[in-house]
C-alpha atoms as a PDB file:
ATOM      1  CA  UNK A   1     132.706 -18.980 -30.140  1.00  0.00           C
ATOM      2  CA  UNK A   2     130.702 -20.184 -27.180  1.00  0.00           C
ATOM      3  CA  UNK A   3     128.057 -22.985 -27.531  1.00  0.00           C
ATOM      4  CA  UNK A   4     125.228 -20.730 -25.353  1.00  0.00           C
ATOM      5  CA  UNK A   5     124.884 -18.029 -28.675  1.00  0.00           C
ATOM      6  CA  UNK A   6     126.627 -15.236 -26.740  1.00  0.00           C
ATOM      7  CA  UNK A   7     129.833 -13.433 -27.742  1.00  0.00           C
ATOM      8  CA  UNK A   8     132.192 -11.364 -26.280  1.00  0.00           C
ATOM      9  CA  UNK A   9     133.993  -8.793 -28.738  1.00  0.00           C
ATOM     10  CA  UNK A  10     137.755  -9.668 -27.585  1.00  0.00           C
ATOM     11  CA  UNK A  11     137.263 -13.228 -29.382  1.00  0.00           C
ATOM     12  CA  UNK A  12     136.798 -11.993 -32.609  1.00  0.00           C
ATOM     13  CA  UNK A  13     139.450 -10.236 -35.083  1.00  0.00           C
ATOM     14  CA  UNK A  14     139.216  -6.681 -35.574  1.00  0.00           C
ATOM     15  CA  UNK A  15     139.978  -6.601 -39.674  1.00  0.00           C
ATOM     16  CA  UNK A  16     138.321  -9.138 -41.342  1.00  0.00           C
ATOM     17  CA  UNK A  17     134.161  -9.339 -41.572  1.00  0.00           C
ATOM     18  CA  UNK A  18     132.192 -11.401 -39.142  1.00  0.00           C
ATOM     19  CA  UNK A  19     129.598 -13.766 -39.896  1.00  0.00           C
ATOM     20  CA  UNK A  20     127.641 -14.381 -36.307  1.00  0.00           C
ATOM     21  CA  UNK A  21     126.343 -17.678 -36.441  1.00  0.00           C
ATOM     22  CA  UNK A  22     123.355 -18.628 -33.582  1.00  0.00           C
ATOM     23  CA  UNK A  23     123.735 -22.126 -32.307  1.00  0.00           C
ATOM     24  CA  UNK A  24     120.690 -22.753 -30.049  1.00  0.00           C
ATOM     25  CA  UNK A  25     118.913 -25.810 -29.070  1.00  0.00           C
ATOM     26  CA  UNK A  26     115.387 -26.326 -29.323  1.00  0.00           C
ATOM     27  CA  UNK A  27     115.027 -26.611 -25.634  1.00  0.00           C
ATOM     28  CA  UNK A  28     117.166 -23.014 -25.247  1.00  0.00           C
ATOM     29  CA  UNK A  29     114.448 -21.733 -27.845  1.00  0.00           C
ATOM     30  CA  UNK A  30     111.182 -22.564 -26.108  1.00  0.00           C
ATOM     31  CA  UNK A  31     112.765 -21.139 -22.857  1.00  0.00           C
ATOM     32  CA  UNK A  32     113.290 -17.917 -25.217  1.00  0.00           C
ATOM     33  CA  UNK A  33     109.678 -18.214 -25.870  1.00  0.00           C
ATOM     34  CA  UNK A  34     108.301 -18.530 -22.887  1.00  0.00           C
ATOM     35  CA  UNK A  35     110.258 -16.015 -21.209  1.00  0.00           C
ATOM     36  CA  UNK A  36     109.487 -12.159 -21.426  1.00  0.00           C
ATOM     37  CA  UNK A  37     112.869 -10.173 -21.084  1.00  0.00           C
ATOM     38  CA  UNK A  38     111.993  -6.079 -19.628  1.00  0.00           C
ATOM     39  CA  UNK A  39     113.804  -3.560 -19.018  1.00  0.00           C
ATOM     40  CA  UNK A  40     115.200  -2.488 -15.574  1.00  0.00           C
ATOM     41  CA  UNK A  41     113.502   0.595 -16.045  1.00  0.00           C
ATOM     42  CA  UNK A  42     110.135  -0.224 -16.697  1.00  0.00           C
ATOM     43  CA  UNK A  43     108.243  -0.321 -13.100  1.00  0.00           C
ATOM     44  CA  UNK A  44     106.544  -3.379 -14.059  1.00  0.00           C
ATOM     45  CA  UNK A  45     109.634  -5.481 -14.414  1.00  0.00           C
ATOM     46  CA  UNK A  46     108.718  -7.847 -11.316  1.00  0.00           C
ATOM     47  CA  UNK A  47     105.118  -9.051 -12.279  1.00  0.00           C
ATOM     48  CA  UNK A  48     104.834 -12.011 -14.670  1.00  0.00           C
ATOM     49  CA  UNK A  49     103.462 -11.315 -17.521  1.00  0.00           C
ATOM     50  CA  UNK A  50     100.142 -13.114 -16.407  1.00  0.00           C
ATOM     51  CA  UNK A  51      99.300 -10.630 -13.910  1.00  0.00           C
ATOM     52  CA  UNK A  52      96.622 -11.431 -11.141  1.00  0.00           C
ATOM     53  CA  UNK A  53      93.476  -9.339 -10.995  1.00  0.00           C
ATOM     54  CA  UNK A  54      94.314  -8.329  -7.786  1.00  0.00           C
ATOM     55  CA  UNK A  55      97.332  -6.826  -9.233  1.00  0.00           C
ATOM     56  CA  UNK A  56      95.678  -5.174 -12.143  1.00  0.00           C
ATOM     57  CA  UNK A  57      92.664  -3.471 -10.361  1.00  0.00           C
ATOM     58  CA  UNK A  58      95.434  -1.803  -7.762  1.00  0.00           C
ATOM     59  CA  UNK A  59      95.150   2.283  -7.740  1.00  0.00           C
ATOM     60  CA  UNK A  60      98.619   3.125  -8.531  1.00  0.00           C
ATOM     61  CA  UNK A  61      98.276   6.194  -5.622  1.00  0.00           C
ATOM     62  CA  UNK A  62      99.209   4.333  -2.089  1.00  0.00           C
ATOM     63  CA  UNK A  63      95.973   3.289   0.014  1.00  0.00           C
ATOM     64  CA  UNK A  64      95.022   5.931   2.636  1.00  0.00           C
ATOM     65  CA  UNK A  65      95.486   5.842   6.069  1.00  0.00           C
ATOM     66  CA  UNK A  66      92.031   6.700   7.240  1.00  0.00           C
ATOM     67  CA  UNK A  67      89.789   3.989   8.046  1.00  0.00           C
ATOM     68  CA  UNK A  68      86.768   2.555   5.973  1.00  0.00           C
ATOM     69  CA  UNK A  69      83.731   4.565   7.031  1.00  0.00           C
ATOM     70  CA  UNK A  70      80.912   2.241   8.586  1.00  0.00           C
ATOM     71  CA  UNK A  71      78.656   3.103   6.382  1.00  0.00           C
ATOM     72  CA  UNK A  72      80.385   2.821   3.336  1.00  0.00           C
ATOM     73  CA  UNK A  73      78.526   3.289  -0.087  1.00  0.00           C
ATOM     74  CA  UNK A  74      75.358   2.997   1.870  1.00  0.00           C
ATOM     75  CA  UNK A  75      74.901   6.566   2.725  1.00  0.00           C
ATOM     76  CA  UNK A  76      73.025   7.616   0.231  1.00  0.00           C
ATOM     77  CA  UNK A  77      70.598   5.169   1.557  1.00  0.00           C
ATOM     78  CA  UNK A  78      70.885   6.116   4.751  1.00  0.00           C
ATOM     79  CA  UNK A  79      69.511  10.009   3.570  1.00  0.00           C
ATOM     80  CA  UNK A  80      66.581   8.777   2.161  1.00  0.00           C
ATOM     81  CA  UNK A  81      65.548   6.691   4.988  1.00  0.00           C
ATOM     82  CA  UNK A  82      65.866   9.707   7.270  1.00  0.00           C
ATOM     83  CA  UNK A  83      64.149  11.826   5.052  1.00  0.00           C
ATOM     84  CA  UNK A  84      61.429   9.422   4.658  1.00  0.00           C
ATOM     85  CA  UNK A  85      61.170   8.567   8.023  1.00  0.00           C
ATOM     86  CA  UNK A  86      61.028  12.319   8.757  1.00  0.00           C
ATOM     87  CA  UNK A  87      57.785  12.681   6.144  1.00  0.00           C
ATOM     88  CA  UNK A  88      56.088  10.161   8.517  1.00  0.00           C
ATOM     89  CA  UNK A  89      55.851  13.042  11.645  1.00  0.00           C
ATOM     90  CA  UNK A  90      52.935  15.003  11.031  1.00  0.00           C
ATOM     91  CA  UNK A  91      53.119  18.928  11.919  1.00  0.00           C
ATOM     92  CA  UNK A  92      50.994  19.479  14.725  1.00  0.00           C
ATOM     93  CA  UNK A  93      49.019  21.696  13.043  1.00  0.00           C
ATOM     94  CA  UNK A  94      47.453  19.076  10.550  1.00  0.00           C
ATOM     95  CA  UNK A  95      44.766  16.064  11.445  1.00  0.00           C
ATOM     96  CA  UNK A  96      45.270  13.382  10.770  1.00  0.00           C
ATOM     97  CA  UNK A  97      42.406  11.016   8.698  1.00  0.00           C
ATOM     98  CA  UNK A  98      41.039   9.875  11.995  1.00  0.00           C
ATOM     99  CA  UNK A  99      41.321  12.893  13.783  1.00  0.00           C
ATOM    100  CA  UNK A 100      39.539  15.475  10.951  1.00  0.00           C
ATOM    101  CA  UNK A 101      36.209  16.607  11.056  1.00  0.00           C
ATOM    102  CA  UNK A 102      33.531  16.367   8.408  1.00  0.00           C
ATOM    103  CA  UNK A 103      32.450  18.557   7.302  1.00  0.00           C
ATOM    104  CA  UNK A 104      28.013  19.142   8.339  1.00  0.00           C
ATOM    105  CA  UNK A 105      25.918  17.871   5.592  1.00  0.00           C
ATOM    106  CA  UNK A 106      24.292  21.003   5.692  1.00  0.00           C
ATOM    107  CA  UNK A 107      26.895  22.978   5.063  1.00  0.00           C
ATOM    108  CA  UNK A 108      27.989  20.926   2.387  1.00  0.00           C
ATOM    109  CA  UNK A 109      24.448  21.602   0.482  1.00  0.00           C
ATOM    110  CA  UNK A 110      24.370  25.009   1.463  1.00  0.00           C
ATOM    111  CA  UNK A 111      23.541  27.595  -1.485  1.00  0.00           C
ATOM    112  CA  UNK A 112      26.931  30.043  -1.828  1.00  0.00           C
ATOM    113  CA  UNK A 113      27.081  32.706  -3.948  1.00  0.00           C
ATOM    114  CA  UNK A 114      30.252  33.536  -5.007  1.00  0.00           C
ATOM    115  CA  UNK A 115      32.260  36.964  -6.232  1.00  0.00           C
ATOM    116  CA  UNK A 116      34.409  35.945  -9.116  1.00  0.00           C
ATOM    117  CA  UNK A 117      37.435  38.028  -9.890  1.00  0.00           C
ATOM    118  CA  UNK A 118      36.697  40.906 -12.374  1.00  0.00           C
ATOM    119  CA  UNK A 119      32.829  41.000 -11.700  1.00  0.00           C
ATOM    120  CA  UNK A 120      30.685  43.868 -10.196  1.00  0.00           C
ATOM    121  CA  UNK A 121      27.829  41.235  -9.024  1.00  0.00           C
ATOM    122  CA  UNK A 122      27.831  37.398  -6.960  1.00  0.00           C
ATOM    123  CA  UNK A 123      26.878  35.055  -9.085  1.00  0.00           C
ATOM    124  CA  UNK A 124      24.813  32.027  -7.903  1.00  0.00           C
ATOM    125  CA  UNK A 125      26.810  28.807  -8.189  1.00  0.00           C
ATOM    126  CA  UNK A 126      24.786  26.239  -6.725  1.00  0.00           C
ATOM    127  CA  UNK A 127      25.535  23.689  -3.654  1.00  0.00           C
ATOM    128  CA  UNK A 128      29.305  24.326  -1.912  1.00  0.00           C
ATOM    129  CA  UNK A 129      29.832  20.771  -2.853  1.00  0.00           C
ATOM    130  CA  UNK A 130      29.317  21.579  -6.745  1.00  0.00           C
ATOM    131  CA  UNK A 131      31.772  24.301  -6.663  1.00  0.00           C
ATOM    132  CA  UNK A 132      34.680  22.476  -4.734  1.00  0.00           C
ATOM    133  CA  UNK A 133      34.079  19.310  -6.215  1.00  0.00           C
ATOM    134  CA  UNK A 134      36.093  20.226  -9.879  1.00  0.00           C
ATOM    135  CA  UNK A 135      39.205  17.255  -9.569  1.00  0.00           C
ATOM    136  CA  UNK A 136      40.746  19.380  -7.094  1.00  0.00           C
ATOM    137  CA  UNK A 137      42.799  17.730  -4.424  1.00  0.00           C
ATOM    138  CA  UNK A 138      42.157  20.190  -1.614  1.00  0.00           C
ATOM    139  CA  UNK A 139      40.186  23.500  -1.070  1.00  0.00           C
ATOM    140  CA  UNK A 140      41.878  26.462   0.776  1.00  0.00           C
ATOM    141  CA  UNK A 141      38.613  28.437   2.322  1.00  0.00           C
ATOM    142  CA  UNK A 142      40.172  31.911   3.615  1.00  0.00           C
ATOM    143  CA  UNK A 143      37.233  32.978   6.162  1.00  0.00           C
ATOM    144  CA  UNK A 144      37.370  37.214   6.433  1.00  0.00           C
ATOM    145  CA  UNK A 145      36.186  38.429   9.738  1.00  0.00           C
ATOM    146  CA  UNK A 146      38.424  41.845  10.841  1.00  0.00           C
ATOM    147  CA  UNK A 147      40.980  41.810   7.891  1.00  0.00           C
ATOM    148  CA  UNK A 148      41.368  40.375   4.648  1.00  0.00           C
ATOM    149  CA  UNK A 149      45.600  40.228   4.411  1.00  0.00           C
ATOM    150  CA  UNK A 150      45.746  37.080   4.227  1.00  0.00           C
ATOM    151  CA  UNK A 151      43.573  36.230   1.195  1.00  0.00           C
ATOM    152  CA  UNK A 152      45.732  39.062  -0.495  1.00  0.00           C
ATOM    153  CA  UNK A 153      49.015  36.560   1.024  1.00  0.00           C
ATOM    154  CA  UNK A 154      47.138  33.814  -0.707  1.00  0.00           C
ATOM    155  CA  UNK A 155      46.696  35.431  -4.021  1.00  0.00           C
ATOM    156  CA  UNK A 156      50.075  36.005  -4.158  1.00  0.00           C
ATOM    157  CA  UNK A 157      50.868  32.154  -3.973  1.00  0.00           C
ATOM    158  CA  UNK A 158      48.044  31.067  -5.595  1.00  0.00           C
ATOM    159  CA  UNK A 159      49.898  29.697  -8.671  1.00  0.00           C
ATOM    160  CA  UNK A 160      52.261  27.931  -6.239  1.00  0.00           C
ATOM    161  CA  UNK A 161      48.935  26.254  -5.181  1.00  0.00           C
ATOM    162  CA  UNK A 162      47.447  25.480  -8.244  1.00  0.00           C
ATOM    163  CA  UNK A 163      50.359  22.826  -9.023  1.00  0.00           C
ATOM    164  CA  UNK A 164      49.333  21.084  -6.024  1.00  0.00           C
ATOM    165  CA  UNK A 165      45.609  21.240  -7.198  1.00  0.00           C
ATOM    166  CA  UNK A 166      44.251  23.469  -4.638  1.00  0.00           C
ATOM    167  CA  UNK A 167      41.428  25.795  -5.527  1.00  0.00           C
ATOM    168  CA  UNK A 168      41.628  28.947  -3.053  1.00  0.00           C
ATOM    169  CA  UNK A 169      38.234  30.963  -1.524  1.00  0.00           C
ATOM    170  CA  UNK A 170      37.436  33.485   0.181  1.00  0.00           C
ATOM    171  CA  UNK A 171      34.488  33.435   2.703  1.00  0.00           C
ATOM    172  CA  UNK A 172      32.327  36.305   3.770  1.00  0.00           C
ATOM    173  CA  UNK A 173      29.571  36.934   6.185  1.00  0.00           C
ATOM    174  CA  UNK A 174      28.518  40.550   4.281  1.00  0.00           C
ATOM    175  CA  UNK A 175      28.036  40.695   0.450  1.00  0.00           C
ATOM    176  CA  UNK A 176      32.105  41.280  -0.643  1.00  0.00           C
ATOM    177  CA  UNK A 177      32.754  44.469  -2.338  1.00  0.00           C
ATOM    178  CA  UNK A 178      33.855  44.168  -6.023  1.00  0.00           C
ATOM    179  CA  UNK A 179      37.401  44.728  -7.023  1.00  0.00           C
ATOM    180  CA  UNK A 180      38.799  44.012  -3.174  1.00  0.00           C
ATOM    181  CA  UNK A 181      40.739  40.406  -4.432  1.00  0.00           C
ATOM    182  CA  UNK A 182      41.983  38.603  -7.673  1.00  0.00           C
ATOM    183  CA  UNK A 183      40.729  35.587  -6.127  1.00  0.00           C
ATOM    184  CA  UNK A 184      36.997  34.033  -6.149  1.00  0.00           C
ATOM    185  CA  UNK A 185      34.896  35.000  -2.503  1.00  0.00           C
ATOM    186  CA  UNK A 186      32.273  32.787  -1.396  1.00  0.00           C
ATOM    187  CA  UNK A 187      28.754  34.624   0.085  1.00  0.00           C
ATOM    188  CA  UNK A 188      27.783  32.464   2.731  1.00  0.00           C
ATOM    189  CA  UNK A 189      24.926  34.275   3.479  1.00  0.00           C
ATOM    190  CA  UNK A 190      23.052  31.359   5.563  1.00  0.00           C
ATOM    191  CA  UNK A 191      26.505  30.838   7.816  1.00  0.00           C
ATOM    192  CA  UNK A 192      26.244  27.116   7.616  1.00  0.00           C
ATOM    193  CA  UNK A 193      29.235  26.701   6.235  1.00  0.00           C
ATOM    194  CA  UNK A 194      31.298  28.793   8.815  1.00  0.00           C
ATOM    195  CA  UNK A 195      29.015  27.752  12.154  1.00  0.00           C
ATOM    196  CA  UNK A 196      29.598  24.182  10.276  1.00  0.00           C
ATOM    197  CA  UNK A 197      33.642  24.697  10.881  1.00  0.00           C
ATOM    198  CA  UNK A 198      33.209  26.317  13.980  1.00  0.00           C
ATOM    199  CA  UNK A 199      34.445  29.689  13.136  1.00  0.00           C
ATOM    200  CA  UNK A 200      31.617  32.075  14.138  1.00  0.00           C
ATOM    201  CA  UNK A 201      33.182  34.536  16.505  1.00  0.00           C
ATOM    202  CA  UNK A 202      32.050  33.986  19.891  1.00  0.00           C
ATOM    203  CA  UNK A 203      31.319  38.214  20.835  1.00  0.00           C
ATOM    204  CA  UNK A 204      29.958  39.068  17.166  1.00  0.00           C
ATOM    205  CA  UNK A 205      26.261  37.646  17.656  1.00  0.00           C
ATOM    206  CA  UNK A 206      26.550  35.273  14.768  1.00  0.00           C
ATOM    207  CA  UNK A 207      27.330  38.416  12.351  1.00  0.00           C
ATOM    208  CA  UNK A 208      31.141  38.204  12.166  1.00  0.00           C
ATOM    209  CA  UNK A 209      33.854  35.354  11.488  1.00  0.00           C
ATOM    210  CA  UNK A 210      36.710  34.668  12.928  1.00  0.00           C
ATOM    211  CA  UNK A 211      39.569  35.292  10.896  1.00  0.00           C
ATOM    212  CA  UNK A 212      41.025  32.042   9.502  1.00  0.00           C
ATOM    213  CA  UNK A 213      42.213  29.557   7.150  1.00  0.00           C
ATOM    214  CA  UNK A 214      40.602  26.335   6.263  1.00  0.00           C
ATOM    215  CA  UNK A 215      41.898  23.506   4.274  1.00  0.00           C
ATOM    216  CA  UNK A 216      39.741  20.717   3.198  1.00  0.00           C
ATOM    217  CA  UNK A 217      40.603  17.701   1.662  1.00  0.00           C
ATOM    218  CA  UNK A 218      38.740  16.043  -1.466  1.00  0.00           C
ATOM    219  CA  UNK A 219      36.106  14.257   0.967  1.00  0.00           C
ATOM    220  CA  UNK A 220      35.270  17.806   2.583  1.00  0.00           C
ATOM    221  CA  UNK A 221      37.395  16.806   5.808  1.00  0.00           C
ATOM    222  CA  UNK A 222      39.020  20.023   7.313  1.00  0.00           C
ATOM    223  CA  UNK A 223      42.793  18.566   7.559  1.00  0.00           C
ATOM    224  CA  UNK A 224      44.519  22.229   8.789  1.00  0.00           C
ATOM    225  CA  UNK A 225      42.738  25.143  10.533  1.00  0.00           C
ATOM    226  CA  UNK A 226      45.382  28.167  10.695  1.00  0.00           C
ATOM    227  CA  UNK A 227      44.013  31.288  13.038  1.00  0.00           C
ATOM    228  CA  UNK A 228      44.960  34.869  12.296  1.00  0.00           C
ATOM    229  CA  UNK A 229      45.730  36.814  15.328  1.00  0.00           C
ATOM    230  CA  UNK A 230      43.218  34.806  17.826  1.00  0.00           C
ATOM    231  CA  UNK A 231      45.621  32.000  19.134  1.00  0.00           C
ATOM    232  CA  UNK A 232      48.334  32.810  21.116  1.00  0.00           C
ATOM    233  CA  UNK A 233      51.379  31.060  19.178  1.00  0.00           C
ATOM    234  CA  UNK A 234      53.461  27.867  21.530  1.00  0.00           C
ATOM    235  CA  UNK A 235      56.789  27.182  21.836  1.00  0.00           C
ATOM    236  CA  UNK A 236      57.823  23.852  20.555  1.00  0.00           C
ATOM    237  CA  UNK A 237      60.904  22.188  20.431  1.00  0.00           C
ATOM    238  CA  UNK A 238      62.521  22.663  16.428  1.00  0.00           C
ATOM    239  CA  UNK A 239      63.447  20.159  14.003  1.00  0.00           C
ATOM    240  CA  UNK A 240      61.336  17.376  15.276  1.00  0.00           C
ATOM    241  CA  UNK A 241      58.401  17.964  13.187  1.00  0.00           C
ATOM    242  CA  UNK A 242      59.656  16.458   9.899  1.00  0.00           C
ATOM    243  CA  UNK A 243      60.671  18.433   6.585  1.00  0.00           C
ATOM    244  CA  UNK A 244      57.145  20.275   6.803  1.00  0.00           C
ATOM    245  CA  UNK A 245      58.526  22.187   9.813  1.00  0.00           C
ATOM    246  CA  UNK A 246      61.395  22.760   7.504  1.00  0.00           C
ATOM    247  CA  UNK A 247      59.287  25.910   5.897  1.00  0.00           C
ATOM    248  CA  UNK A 248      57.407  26.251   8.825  1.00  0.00           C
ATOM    249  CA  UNK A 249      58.829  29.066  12.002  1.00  0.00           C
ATOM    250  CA  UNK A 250      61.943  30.646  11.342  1.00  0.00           C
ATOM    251  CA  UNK A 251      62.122  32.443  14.199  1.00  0.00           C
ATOM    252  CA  UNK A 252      60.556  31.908  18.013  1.00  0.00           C
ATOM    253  CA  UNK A 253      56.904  31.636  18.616  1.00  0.00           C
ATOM    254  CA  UNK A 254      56.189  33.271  21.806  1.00  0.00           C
ATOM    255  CA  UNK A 255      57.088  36.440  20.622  1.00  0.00           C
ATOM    256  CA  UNK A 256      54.244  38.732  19.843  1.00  0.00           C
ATOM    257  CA  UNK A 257      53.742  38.833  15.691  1.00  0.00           C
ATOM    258  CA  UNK A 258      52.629  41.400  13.726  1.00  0.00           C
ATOM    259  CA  UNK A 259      49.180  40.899  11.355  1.00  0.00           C
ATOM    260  CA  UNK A 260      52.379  40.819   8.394  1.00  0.00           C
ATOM    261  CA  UNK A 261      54.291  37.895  10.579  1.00  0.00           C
ATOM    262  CA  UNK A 262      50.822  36.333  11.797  1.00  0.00           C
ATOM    263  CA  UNK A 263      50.098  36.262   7.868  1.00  0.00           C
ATOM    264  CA  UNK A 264      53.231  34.785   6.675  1.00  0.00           C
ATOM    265  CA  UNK A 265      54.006  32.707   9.398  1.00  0.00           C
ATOM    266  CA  UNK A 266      50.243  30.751   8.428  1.00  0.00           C
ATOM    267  CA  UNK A 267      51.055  30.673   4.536  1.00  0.00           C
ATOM    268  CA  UNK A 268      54.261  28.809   5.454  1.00  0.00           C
ATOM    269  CA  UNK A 269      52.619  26.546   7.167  1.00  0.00           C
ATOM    270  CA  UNK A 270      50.013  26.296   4.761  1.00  0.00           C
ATOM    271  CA  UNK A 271      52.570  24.683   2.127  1.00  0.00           C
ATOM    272  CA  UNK A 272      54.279  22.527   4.380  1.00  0.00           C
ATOM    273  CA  UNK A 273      50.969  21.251   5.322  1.00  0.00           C
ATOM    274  CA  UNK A 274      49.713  20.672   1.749  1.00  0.00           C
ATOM    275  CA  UNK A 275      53.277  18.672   0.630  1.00  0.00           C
ATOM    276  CA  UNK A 276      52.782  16.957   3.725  1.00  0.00           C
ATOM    277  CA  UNK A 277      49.085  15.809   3.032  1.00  0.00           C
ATOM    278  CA  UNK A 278      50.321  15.037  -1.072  1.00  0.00           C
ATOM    279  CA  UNK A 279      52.975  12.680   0.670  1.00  0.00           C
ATOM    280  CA  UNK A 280      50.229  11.424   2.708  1.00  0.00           C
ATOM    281  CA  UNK A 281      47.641  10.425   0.038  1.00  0.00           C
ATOM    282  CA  UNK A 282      50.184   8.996  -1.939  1.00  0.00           C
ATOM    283  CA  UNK A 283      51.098   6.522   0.500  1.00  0.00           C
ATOM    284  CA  UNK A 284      47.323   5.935   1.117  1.00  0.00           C
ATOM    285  CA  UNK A 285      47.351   5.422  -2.383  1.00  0.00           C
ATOM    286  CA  UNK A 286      50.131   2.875  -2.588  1.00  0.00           C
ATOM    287  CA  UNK A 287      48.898   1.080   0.549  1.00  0.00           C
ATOM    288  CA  UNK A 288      44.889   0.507  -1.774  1.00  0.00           C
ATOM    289  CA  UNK A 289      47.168  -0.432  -4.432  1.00  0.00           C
ATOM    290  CA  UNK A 290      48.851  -3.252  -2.537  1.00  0.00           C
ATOM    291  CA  UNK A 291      46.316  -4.768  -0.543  1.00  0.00           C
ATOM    292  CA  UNK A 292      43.986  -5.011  -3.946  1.00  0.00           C
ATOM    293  CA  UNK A 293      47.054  -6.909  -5.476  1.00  0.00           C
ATOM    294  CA  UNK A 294      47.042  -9.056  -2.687  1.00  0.00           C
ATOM    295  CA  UNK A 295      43.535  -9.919  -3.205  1.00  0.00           C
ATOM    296  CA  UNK A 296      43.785 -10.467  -6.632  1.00  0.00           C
ATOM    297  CA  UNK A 297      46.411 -12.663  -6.247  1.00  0.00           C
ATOM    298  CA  UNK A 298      44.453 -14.892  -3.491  1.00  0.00           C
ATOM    299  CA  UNK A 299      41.263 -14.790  -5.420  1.00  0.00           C
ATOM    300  CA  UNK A 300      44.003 -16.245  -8.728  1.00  0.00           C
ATOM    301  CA  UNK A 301      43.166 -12.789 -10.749  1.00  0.00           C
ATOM    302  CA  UNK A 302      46.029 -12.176 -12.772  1.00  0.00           C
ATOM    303  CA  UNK A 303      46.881  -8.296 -12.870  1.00  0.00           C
END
């Protein structure tokens, strides 16, 4: 028997029973205690049992041998600041706020008569002002001088453009025939409204339009003016115009369109335009909503 409580089998007789006694001191004990035996296979066997959190949060795959990208978890970031940075560049063929025109008084309380959808006869709805002015955001006028394809192009969009709150026109110089669109045509019979946007055409004697599409804004500003088939299309350099150009030309502009391309090539633009005039009155909006916190807060109103 050895006084450290370990045996070895050669001491001890092979025929008669064994009664293993454990001698131990108190100090041997508490080193027992204190002391977590593990087996040579488990992988773990070198950490202390009171393992660091450096330790514990370690991926058990090896670390990789590409660096740390500069950017890191920031990317994400990153994307929206370049995407709203690139809502900021306005497509050249929107005004701005300071640049628009407004539109002539008298054209804005000009009698129209207007050709619903469905009805043989015009029926007489007032001031232009009263019909546009219906919580609308903006008001898509479609003016019809040689050819009428692109209020048909509209018509087909038209629910597109209702989400954004856009109410969609035509405008004639002649009484429209009935049946000809499923969208409303405006009569504008004293020409005030198209002389008033400056889209009489300059050979038809005051008689004939040029063919066109208007947008005005909830103030009566005209924001986009898209020609059909009277403006020779510019080349422009691509991808610099923001996400609007993003819907905008898919192919080059100096080569000659068709009235189909000329058509489509204006509606794309159209919606570009409008999301990028939403964007733009919401930040208007946000901008009124700051400053008038600002002054609340000088003048000690609590909000």
């Amino acid at each position: 028997m050895q006084l450290d409580g370990r045996y070895s089998s050669s001491s001890l007789p092979r025929d008669q029973p064994t009664t293993i006694v454990v001698v131990s001191s108190s100090k041997q004990q508490s080193r027992n205690k204190s002391t977590t035996t593990m087996s040579p296979s488990d992988p773990n066997s070198s950490l202390s049992r009171k393992r660091s959190a450096t330790i514990l949060q370690a991926s058990p795959s090896p670390p990789s041998s590409r660096p740390p990208s500069r950017d890191g978890d920031l990317n994400v970031d990153h994307k929206r600041s370049r995407v709203a940075k690139q809502w900021t560049a306005c497509p050249e063929y929107v005004t701005t706020i300071e640049q628009s025109i407004k539109l002539d008084p008298r054209a804005e309380n000009a009698s129209v008569s207007v050709l619903q959808s469905g009805y043989d006869r015009l029926s007489d709805d007032g001031r232009f002002t009263e019909l546009v002015h219906d919580g609308s955001r903006f008001t898509m006028l479609c003016f019809l001088g040689c050819t009428i394809d692109h209020l048909h192009a509209a018509s087909v969009v038209s629910s597109l453009l209702s989400t954004f709150k856009v109410n969609v026109y035509g405008v004639s110089l002649i009484p429209p025939p009935a049946h000809v669109s499923s969208l409303p045509i405006i009569y504008d019979g004293t020409r005030q409204l198209t002389s008033s946007l400056g889209l009489l055409h300059p050979l038809g004697g005051g008689r004939q339009a040029l063919d066109a599409i208007v947008v005005l804004d909830s103030k009566l500003r005209r924001r986009m003016l898209l020609p059909i088939g009277w403006v020779k299309p510019r080349s422009q350099p691509r991808g610099i115009m923001g996400l609007a150009n993003t819907y905008a030309d898919t192919e080059e502009e100096e080569m000659v369109l068709t009235s189909e391309q000329e058509v489509e090539r204006a509606l794309k633009r159209l919606i570009a335009g409008i999301e990028w005039l939403i964007h733009e009155e919401t930040e208007e909006y946000s901008r009124s909503w700051n400053e008038g916190v600002q002054t609340a807060m000088v003048h000690g109103i609590g909000y």
